[in-house]
Protein backbone atom coordinates (compact mmCIF):
# COMPACT_ATOMS: atom_id res chain seq x y z
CA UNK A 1 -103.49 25.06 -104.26
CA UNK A 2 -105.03 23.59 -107.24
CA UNK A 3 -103.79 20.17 -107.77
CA UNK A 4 -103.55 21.39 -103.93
CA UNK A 5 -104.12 16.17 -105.59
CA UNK A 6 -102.42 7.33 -102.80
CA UNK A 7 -100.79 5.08 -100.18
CA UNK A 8 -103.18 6.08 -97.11
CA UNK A 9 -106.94 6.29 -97.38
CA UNK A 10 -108.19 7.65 -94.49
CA UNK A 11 -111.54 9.45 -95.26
CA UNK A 12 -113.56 8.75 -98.21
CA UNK A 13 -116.88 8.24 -98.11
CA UNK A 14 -119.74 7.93 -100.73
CA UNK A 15 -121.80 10.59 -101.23
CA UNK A 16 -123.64 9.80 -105.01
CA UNK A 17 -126.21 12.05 -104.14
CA UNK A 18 -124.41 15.23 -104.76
CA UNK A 19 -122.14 13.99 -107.64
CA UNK A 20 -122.81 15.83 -110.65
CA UNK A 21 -124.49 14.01 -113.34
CA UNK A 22 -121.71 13.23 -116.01
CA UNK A 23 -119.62 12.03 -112.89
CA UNK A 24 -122.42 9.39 -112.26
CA UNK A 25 -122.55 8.48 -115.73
CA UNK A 26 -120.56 5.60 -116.69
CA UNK A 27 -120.13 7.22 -120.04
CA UNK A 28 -118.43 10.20 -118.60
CA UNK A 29 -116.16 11.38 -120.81
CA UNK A 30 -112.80 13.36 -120.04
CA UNK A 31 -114.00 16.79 -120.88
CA UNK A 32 -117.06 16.65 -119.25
CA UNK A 33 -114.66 14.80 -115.97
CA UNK A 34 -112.65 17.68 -116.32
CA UNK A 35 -115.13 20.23 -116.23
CA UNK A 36 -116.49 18.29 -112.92
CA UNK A 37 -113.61 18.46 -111.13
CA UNK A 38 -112.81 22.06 -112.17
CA UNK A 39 -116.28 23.51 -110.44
CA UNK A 40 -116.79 20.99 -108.02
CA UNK A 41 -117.75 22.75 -104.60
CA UNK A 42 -114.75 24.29 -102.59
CA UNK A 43 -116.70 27.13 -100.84
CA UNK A 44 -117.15 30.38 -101.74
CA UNK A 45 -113.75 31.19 -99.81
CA UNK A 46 -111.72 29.89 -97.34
CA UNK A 47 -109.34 30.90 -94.45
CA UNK A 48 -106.76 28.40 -93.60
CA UNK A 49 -103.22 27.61 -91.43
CA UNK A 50 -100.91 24.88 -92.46
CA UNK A 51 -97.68 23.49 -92.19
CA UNK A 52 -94.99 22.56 -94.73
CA UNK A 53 -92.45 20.22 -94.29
CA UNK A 54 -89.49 19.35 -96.51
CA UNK A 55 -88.01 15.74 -96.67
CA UNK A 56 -84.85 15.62 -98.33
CA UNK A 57 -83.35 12.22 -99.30
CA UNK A 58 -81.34 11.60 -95.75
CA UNK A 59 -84.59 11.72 -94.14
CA UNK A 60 -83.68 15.83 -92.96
CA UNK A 61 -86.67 18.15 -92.37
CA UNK A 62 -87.56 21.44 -92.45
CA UNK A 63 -90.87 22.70 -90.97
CA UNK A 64 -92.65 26.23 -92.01
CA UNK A 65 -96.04 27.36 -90.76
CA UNK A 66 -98.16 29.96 -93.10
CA UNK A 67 -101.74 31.08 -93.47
CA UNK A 68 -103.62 31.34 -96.32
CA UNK A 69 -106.94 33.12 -97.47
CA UNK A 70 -108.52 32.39 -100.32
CA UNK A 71 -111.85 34.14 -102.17
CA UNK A 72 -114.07 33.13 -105.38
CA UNK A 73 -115.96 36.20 -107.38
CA UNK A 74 -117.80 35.90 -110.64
CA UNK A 75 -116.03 32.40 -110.94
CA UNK A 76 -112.39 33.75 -110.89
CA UNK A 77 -110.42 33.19 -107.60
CA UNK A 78 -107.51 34.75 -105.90
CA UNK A 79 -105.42 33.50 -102.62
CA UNK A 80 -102.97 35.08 -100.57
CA UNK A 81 -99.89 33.11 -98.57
CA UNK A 82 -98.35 33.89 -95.73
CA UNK A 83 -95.47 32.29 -94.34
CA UNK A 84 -95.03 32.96 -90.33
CA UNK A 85 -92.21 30.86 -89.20
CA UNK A 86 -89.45 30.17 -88.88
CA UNK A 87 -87.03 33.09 -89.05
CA UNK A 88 -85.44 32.40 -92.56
CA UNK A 89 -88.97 32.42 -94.08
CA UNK A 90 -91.13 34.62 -92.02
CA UNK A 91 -93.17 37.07 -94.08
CA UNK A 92 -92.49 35.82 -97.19
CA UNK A 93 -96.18 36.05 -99.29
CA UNK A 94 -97.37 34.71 -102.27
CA UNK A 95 -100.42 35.89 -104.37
CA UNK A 96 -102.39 34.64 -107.24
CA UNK A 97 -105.03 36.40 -108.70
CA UNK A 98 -107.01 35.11 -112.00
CA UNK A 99 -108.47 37.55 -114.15
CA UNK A 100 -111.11 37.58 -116.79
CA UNK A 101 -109.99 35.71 -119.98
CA UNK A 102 -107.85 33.15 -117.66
CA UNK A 103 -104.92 35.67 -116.94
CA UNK A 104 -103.33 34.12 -113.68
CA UNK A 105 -101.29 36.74 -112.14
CA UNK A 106 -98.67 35.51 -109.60
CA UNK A 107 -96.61 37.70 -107.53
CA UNK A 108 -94.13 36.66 -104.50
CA UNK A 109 -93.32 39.26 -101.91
CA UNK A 110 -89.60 38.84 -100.34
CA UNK A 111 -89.48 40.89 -97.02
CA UNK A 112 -85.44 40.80 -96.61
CA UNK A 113 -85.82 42.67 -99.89
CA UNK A 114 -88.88 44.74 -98.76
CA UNK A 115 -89.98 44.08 -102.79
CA UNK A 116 -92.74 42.36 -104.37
CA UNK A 117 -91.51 40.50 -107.82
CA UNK A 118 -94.19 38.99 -110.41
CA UNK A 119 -93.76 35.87 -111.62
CA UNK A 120 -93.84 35.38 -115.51
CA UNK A 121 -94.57 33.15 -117.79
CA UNK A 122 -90.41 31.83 -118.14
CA UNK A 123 -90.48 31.07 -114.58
CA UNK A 124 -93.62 29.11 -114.28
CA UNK A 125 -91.37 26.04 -113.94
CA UNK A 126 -89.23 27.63 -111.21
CA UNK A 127 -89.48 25.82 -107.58
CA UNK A 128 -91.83 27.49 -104.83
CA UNK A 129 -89.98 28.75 -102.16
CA UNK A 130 -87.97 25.76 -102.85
CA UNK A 131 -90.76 22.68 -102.17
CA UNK A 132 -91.23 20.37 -104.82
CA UNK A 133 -94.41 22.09 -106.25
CA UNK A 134 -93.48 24.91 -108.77
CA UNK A 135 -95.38 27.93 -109.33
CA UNK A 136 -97.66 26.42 -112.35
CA UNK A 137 -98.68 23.77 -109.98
CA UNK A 138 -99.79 26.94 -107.73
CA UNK A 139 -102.37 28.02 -110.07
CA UNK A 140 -105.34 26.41 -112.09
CA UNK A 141 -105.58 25.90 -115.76
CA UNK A 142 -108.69 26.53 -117.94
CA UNK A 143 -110.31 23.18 -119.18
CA UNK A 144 -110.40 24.16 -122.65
CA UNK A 145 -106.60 24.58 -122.92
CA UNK A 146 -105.83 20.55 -122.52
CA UNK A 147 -107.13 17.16 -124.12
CA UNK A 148 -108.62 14.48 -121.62
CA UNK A 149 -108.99 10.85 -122.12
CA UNK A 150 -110.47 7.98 -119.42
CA UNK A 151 -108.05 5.67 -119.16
CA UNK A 152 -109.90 3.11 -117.32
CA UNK A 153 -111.17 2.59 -113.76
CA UNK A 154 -108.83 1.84 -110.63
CA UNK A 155 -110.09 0.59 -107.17
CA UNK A 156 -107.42 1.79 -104.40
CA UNK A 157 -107.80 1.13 -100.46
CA UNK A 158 -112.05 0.28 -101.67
CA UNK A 159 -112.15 4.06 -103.34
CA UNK A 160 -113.51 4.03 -106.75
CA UNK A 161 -111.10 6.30 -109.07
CA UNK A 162 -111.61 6.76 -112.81
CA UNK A 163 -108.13 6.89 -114.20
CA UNK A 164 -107.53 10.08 -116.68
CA UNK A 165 -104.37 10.89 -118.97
CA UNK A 166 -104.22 14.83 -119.31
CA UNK A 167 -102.14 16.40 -122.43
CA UNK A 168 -101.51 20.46 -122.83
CA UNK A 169 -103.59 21.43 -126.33
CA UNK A 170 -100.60 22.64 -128.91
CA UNK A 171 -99.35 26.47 -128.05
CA UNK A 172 -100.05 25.79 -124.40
CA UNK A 173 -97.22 26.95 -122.69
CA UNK A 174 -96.48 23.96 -120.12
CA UNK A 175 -93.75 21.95 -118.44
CA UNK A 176 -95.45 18.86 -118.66
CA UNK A 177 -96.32 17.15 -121.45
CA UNK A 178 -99.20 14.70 -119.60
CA UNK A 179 -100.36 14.10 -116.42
CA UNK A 180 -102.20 10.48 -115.34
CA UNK A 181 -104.71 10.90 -112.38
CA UNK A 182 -106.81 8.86 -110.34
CA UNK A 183 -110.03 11.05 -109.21
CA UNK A 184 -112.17 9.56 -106.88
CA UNK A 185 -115.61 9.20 -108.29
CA UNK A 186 -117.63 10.02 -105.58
CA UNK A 187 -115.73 13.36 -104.18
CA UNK A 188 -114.23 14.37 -107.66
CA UNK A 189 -111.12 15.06 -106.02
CA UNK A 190 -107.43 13.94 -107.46
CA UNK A 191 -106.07 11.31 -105.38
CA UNK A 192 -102.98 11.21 -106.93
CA UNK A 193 -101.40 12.69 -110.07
CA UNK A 194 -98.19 11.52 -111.75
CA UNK A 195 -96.61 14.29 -113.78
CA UNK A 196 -94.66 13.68 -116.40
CA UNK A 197 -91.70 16.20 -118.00
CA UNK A 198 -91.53 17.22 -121.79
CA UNK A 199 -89.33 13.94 -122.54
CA UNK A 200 -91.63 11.64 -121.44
CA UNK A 201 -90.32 10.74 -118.23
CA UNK A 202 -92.14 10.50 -114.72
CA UNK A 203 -90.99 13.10 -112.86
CA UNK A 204 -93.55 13.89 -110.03
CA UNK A 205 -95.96 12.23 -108.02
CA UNK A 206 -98.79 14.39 -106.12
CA UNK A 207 -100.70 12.08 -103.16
CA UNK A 208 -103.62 13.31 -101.14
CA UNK A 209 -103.05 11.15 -98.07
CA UNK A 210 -105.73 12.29 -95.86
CA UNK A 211 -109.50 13.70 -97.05
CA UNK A 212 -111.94 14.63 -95.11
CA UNK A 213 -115.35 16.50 -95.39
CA UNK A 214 -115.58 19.93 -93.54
CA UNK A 215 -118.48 22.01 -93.04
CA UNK A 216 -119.66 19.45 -96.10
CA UNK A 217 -116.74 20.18 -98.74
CA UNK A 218 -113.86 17.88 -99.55
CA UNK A 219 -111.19 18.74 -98.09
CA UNK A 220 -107.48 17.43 -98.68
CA UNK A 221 -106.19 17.95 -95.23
CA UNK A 222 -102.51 16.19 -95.94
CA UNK A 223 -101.08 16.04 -98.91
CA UNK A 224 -97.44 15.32 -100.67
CA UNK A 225 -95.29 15.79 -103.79
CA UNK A 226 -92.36 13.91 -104.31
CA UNK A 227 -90.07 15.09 -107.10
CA UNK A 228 -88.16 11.42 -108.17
CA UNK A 229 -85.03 13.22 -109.71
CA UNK A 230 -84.37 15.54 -106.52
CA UNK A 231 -85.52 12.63 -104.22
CA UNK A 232 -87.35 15.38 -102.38
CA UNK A 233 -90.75 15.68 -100.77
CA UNK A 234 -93.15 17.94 -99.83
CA UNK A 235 -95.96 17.65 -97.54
CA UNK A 236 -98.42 20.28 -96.74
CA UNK A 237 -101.00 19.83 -93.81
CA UNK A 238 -103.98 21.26 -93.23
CA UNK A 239 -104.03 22.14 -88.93
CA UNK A 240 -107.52 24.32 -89.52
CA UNK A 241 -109.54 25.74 -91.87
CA UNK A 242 -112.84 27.65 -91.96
CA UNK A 243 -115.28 27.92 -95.34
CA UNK A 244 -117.60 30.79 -96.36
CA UNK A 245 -116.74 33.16 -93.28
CA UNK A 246 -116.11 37.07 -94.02
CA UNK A 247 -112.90 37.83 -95.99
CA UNK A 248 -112.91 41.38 -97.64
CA UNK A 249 -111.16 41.16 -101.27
CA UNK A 250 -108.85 43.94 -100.13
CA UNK A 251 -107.18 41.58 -97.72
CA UNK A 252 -105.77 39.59 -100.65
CA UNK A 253 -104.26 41.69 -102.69
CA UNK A 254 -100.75 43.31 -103.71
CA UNK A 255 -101.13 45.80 -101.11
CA UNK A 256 -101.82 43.73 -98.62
CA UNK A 257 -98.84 41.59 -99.76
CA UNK A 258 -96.34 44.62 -99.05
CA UNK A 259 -98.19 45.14 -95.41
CA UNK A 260 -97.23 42.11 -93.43
């Protein structure tokens, strides 16, 4: 989960040695932040189970466990989702596969309908599975396609962030028109990112509320998005997850959608 990006700072330590060298500079610009953040090290794959919970405005929850794998090749990545509980949810799988020339394809498998539908480009808005992230903010964007600008520098909880104001380039297809985030300058990873809809207003807030480093990567272990007009949050945590172990690409792909 891409911008799978602060009240609570639990875990972030220096480590200037392995920053890359514009995000050292203090004349970094925003392309060159950008292009940092975009290829900073998240392991070659991944293999992962978390937990989603929904928070609606009376303080009710709902809880759903999935798995998720996730594999890089020639610089292009796909990831497969797996819900496994509860009942109402259970089997429900999600994949995202980017091909060459930044095609993302997304596709969402619904078992009580034993059918696999792609997601296009209309419904890149649309909610997933109902949380407050939507199915844009489930896939990553090529660097060239927006405009960056450093805003600034913010200190929050004694982390270093360089603040960054992100607009989609003209004929982007997008349903934000800019997004201001706070990267921590020593991990590269964004803290928290305030989204904001076509009309200006603020519509979303992403927080990473817990990082930590595993097996040496940054990991954001809890994170949340609240959607401000739905008074509505999502969190998604992290309960374990393994880097660079032995995935076969044929585990995450439509076929093995269909075969839960």
């Amino acid at each position: 989960m891409k911008y799978f990006h602060i009240g609570l700072w639990t875990c972030l330590f220096c480590l200037l040695t392995f920053m890359p060298a514009s995000a050292q500079s203090g004349t970094v610009t925003g392309k060159q932040l950008a292009e940092d953040i975009f290829h900073r090290d998240r392991g070659e794959n991944c293999v992962l189970t978390s937990q989603m919970v929904l928070v609606d405005k009376n303080d009710n929850k709902r809880v759903r466990q999935f798995i998720s794998k996730r594999i890089q090749e020639n610089a292009l990545e796909r990831q497969i989702i797996r819900f496994t509980s509860p009942a109402d949810i259970e089997g429900t799988g999600f994949l995202t596969i980017e091909k060459p020339g930044w095609e993302t394809e997304q596709f969402i498998y619904l078992p009580a309908l034993r059918r696999t539908r792609r997601i296009v480009t209309s419904q890149k808005s649309h909610r997933f599975v109902n949380s407050d992230f939507t199915y844009e903010d489930m896939e990553r964007h090529p660097v060239d396609d927006y405009t960056y600008k450093i805003a600034g520098s913010q200190t929050v909880g004694g982390v270093a962030c360089h603040a960054m104001e992100t607009r989609p380039k003209e004929g982007v297809q997008s349903q934000y028109s800019l997004t201001q985030s706070l990267i921590a300058k020593e991990s590269l990873v964004p803290v928290l990112v305030k989204y904001f809809d076509k009309k200006g207003d603020h519509i979303k807030t992403y927080k990473v509320l817990k990082l930590e480093k595993i097996q040496n990567i940054w990991t954001e272990i809890l994170i949340s998005m609240e959607d401000h007009d739905r008074e509505h949050n999502t969190y998604i945590q992290i309960d374990s997850i393994t880097y660079n172990t032995d995935i076969d690409k044929t585990d995450i792909s439509r076929n093995s959608l269909e075969n839960y």
